[in-house]
Protein backbone atom coordinates (compact mmCIF):
# COMPACT_ATOMS: atom_id res chain seq x y z
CA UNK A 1 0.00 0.00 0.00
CA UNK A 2 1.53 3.29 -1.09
CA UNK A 3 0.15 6.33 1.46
CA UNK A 4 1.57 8.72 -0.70
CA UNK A 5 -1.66 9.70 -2.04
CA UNK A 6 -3.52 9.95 1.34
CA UNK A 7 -3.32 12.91 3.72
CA UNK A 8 -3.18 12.91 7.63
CA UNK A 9 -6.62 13.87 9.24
CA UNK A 10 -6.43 13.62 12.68
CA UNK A 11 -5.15 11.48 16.07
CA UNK A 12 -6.39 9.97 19.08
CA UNK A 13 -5.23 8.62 22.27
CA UNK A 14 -6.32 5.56 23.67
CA UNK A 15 -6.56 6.41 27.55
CA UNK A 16 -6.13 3.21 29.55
CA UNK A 17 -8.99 4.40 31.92
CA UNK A 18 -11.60 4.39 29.00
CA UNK A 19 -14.68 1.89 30.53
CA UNK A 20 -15.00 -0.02 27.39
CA UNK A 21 -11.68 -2.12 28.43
CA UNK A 22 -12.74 -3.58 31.65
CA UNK A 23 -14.79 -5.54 29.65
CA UNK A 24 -13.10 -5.79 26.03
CA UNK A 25 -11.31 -7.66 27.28
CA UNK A 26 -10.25 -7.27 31.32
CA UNK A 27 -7.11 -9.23 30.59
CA UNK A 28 -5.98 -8.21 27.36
CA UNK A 29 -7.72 -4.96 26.33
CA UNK A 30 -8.07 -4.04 22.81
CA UNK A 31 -9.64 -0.95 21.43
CA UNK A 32 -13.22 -2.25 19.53
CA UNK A 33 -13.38 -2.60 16.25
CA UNK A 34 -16.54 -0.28 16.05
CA UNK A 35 -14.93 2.06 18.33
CA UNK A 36 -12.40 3.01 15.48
CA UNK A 37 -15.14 3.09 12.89
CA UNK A 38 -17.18 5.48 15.37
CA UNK A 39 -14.09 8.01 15.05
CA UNK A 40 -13.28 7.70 11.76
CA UNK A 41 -17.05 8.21 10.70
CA UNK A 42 -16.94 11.32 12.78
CA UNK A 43 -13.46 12.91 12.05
CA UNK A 44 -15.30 12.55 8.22
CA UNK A 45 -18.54 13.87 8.94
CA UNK A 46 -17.01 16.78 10.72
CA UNK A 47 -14.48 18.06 8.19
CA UNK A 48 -16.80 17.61 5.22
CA UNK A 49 -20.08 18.68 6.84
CA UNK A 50 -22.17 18.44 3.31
CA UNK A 51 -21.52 14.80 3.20
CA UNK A 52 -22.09 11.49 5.33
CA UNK A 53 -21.03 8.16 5.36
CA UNK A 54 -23.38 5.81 3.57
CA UNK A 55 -22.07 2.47 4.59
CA UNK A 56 -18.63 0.51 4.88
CA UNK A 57 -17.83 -1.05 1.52
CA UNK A 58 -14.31 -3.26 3.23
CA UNK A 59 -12.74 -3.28 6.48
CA UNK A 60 -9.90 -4.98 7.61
CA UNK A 61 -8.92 -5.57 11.27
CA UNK A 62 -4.98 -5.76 11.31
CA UNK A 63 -2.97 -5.11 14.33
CA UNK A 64 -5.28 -4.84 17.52
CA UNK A 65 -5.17 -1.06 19.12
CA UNK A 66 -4.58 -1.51 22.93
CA UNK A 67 -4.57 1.46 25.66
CA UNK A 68 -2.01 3.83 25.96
CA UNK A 69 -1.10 4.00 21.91
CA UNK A 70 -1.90 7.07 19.17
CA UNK A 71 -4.08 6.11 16.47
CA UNK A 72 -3.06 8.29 13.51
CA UNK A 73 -6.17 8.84 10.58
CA UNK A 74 -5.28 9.15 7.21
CA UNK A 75 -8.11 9.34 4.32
CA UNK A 76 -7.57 9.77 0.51
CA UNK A 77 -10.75 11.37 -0.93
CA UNK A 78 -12.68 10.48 -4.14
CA UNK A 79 -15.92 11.40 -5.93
CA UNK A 80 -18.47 8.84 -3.78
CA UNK A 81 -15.73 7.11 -1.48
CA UNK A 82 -13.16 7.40 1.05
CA UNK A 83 -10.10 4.96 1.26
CA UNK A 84 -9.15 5.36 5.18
CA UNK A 85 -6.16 3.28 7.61
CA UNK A 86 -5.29 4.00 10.64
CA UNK A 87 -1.61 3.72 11.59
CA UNK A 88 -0.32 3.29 15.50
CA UNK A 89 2.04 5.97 16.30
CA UNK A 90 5.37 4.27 17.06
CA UNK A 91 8.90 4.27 15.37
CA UNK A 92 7.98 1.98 12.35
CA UNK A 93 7.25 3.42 9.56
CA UNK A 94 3.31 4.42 8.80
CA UNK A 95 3.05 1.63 6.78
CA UNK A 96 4.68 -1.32 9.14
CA UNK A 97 2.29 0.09 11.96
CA UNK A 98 -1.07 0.28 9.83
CA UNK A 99 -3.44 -1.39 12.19
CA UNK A 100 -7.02 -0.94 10.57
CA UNK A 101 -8.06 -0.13 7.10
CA UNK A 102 -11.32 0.34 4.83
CA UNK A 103 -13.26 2.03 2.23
CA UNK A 104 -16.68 3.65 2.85
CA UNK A 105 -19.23 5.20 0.61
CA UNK A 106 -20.39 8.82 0.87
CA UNK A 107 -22.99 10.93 0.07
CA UNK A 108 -24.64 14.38 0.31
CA UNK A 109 -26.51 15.34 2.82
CA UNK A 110 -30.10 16.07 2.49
CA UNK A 111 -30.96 19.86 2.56
């Protein structure tokens, strides 16, 4: 995957004390998958506010997200999609740390 054609949009940190982990999973806590598709989805919504997300058209799960990391959003626009991964912030490269990654579809928002 080349990211040379996507952009950075924004990052998060995961705070250990979120409530989510004492039960996903009390052991072994890993950030939800729909957790990360909640922020991307909203990170979107927000900087383009005359479009939404229709629906997910692929996601892949790749590295699990666990407290105490930076998830770094990067998107690459087109006409009726978005191409989207989200990278941990660590001293990889991007592309060695790329821990989630999809498409959605997108649309304009009724008036």
């Amino acid at each position: 995957m080349s990211i040379g054609s996507f952009h950075f949009k924004n990052q998060m940190f995961v705070c250990d004390s979120w409530p989510i982990f004492s039960v996903h999973f009390p052991n072994k806590p890993i950030l939800p998958g729909f957790m990360q598709l909640l922020w991307v989805r909203e990170v979107i919504e927000n900087s383009t506010p005359a479009r939404s997300i229709g629906s997910f058209s692929s996601v892949k799960f790749i590295k699990p997200i666990t407290p105490s990391q930076t998830m770094m959003l990067y998107i690459q626009e087109k006409s009726n999609f978005v191409d989207f991964f989200i990278s941990l912030l660590m001293t990889n490269t991007v592309e060695e740390n790329i821990a989630t990654k999809g498409s959605f579809f997108i649309r304009s928002k009724d008036p």
